[in-house]
Protein backbone atom coordinates (compact mmCIF):
# COMPACT_ATOMS: atom_id res chain seq x y z
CA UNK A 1 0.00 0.00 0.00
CA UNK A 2 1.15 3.53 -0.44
CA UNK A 3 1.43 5.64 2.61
CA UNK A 4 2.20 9.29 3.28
CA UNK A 5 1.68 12.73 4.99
CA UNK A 6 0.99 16.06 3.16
CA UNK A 7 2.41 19.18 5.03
CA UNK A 8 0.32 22.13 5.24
CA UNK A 9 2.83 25.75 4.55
CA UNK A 10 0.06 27.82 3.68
CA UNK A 11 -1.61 30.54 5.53
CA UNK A 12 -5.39 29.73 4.01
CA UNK A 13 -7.43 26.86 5.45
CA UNK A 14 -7.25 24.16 2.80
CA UNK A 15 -9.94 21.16 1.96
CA UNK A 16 -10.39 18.59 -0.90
CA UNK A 17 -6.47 18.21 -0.44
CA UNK A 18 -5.77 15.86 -3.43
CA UNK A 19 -2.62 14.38 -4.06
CA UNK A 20 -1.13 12.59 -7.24
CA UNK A 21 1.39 9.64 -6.71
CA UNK A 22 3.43 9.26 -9.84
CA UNK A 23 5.22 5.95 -9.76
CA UNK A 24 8.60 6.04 -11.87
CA UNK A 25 11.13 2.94 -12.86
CA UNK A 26 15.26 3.47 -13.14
CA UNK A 27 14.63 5.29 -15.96
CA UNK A 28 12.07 8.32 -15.02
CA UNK A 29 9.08 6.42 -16.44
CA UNK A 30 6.12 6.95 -15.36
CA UNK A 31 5.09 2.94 -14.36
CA UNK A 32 1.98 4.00 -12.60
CA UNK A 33 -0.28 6.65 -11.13
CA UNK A 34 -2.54 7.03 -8.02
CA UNK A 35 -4.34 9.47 -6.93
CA UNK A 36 -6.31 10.08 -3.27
CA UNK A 37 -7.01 12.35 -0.84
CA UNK A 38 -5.41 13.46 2.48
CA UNK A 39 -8.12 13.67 5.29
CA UNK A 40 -10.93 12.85 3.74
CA UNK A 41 -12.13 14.63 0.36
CA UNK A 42 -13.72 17.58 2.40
CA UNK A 43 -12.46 18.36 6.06
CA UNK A 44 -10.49 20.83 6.29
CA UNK A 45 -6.75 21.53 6.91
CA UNK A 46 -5.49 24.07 9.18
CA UNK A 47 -2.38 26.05 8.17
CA UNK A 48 0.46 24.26 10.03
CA UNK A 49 -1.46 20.77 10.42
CA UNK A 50 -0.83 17.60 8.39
CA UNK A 51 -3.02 14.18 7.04
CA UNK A 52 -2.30 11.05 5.80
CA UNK A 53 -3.01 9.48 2.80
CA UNK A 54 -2.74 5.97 1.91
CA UNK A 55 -3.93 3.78 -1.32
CA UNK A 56 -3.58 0.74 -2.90
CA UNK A 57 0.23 -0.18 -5.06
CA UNK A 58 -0.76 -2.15 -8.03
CA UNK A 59 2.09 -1.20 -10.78
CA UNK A 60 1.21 -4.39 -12.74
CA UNK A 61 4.32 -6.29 -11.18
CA UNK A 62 7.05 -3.74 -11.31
CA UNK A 63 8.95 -2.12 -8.88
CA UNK A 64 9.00 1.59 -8.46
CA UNK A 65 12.35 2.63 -8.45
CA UNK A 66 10.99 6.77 -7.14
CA UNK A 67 7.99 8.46 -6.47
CA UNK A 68 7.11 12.43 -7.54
CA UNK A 69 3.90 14.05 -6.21
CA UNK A 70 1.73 16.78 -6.41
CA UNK A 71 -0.56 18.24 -4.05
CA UNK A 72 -3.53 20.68 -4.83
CA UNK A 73 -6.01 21.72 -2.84
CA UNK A 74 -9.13 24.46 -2.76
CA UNK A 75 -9.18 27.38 -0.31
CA UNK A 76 -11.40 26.72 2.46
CA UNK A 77 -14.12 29.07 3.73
């Protein structure tokens, strides 16, 4: 399974925090893709807090050699 933390550094309360997991071999290929969201899809993170996110691994029997991510989220009100 993948596991992780997002780290909030903004000053804006943040919710729908969605992050990308790009799975890449030796080479910088991109050998799979998940995507989920930290804390639940709509509570909110608090400037200075942090959530876990976690997912399933299935890269169709290879082995991630790195991970990249990216993180977006929507201001909260």
């Amino acid at each position: 399974n993948l596991e992780g933390k997002v780290f909030h550094e903004g000053t804006v309360p943040a919710k729908f925090v969605h992050v990308n997991v790009i799975a890449l071999d030796e080479k910088g290929t991109m050998i799979g893709l998940h995507d989920t969201y930290a804390r639940g899809a709509q509570e909110v993170l608090k400037p200075g807090e942090s959530a876990r996110f976690h997912g399933p691994s299935a890269f169709g029997g290879l082995t991630p050699a790195k991970f990249e991510y990216q993180v977006d989220a929507v201001a909260a009100k």
